[in-house]
C-alpha atoms as a PDB file:
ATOM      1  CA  UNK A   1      -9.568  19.587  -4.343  1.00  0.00           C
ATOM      2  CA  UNK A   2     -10.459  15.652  -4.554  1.00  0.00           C
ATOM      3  CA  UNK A   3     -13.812  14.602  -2.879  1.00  0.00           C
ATOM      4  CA  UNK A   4     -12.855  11.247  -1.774  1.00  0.00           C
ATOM      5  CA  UNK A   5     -10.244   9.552  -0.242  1.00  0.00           C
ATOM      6  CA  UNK A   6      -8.701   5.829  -1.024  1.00  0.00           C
ATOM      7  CA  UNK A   7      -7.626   3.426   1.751  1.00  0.00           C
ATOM      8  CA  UNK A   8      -6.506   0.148   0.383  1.00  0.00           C
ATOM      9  CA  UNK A   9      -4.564  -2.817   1.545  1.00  0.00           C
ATOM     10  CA  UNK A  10      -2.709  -5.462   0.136  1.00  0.00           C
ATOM     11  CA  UNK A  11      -0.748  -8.395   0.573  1.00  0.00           C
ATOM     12  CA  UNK A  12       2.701  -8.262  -0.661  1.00  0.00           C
ATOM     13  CA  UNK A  13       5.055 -11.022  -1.672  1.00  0.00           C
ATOM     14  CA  UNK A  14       8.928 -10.797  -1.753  1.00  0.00           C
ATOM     15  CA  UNK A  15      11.336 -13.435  -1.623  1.00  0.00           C
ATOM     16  CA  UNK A  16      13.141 -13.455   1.822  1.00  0.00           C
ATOM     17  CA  UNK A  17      16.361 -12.411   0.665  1.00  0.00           C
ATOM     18  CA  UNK A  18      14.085  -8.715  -0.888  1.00  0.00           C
ATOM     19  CA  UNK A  19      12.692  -7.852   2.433  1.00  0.00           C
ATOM     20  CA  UNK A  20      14.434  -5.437   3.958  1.00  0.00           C
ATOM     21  CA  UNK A  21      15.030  -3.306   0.482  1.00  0.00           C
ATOM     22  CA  UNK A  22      11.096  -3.886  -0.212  1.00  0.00           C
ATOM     23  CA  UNK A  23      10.522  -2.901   3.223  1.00  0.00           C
ATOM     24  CA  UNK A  24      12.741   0.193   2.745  1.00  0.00           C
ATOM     25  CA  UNK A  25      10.977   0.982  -0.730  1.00  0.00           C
ATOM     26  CA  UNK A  26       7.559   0.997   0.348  1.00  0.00           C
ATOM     27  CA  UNK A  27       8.502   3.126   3.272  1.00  0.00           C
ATOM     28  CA  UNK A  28       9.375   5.727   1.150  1.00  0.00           C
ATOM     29  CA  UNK A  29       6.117   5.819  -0.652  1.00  0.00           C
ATOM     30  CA  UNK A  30       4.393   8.698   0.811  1.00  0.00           C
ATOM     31  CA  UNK A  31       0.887   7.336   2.360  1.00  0.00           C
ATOM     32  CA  UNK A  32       2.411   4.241   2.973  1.00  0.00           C
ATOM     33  CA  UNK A  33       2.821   1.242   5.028  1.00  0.00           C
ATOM     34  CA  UNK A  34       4.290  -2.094   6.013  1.00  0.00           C
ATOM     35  CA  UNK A  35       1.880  -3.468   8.969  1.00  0.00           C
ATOM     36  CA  UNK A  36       3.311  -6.901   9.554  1.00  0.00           C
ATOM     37  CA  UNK A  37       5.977  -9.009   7.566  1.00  0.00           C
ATOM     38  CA  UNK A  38       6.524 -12.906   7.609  1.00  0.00           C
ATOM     39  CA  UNK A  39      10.265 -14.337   7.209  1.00  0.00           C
ATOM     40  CA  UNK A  40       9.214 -15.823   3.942  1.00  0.00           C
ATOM     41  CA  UNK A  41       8.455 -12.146   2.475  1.00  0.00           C
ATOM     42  CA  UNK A  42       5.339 -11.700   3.225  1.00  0.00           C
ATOM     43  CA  UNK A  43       3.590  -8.616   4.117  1.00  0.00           C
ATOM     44  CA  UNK A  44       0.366  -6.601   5.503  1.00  0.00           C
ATOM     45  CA  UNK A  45       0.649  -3.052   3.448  1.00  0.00           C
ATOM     46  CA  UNK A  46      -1.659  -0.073   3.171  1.00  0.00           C
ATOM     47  CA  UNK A  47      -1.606   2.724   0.819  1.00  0.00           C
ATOM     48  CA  UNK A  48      -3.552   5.970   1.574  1.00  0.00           C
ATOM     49  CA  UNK A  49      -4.144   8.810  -1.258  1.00  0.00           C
ATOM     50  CA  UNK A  50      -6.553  11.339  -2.157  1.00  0.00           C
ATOM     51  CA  UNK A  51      -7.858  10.472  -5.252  1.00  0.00           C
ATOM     52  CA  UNK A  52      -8.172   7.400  -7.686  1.00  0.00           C
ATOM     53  CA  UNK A  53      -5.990   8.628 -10.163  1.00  0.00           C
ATOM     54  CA  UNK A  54      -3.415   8.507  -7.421  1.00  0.00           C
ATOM     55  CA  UNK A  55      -3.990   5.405  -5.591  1.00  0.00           C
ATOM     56  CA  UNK A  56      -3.819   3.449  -9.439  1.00  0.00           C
ATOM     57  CA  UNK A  57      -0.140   5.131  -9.725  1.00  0.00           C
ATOM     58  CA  UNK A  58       0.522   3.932  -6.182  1.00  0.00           C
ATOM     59  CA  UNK A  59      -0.746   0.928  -6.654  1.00  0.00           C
ATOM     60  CA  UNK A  60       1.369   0.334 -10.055  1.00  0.00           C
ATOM     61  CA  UNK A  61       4.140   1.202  -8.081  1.00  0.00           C
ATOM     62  CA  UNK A  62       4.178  -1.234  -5.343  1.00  0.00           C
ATOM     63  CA  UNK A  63       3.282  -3.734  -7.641  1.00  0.00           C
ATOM     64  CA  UNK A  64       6.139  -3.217  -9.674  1.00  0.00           C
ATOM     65  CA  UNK A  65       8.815  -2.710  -7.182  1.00  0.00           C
ATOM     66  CA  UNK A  66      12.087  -4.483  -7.297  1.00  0.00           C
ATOM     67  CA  UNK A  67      11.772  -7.716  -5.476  1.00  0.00           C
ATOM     68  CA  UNK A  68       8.663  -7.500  -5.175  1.00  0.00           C
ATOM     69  CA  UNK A  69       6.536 -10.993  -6.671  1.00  0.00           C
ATOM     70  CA  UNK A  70       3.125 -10.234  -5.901  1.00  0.00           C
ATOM     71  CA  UNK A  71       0.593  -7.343  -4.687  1.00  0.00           C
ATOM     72  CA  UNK A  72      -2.598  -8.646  -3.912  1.00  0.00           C
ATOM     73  CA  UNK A  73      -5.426  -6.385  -3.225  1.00  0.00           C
ATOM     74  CA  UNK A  74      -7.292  -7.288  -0.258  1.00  0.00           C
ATOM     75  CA  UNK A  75      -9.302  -3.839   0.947  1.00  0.00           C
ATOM     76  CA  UNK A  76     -10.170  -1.190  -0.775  1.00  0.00           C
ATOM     77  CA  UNK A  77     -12.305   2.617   0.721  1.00  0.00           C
ATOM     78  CA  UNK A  78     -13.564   5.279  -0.623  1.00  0.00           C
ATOM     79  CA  UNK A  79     -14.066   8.123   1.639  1.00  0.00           C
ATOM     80  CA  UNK A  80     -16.287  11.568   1.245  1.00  0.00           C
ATOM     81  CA  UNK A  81     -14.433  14.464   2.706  1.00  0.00           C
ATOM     82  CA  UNK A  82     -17.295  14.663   5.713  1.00  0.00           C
ATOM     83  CA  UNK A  83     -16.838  10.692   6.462  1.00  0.00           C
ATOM     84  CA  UNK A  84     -14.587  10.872   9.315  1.00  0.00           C
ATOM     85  CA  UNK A  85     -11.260   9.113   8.370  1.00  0.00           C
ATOM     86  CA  UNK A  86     -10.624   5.451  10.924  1.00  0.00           C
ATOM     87  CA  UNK A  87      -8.147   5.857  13.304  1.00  0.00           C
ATOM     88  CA  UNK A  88      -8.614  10.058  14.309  1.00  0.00           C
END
């Protein structure tokens, strides 16, 4: 069992005609989620795992997916188990 969890947010950039399939995509990345999105493709989008190894393949992913231009990292947590997680 990991002894930390990763919250980390990003700004994502897609052209406009890639939104709704980059939308789609990163919806179906477990632990994640599309906050806000702009016309011109841009996007508020967290990922949530429970260790680094995983949040490095998440984040790999969502940088690479199709359409997608950019991934900037704007936030990134680390959580202890005992730390009470925001929003519960």
């Amino acid at each position: 069992m990991s002894n930390e969890y990763h919250i980390s947010s990003f700004v994502v950039h897609c052209l406009p005609d890639d939104i709704r399939g980059v939308r789609r995509a990163i919806g179906a990345m477990e632990g994640s989620e599309v906050h806000a999105c702009t016309d011109d493709g841009k996007m508020v989008v967290t990922l949530e795992r429970d260790n680094r190894t995983d949040m490095q393949v998440a984040m790999e992913a969502l940088a690479t997916l199709s359409g997608v231009l950019s991934a900037s990292l704007t936030y990134h947590r680390v959580e202890a188990p005992d730390e009470p997680r925001e929003n519960q």
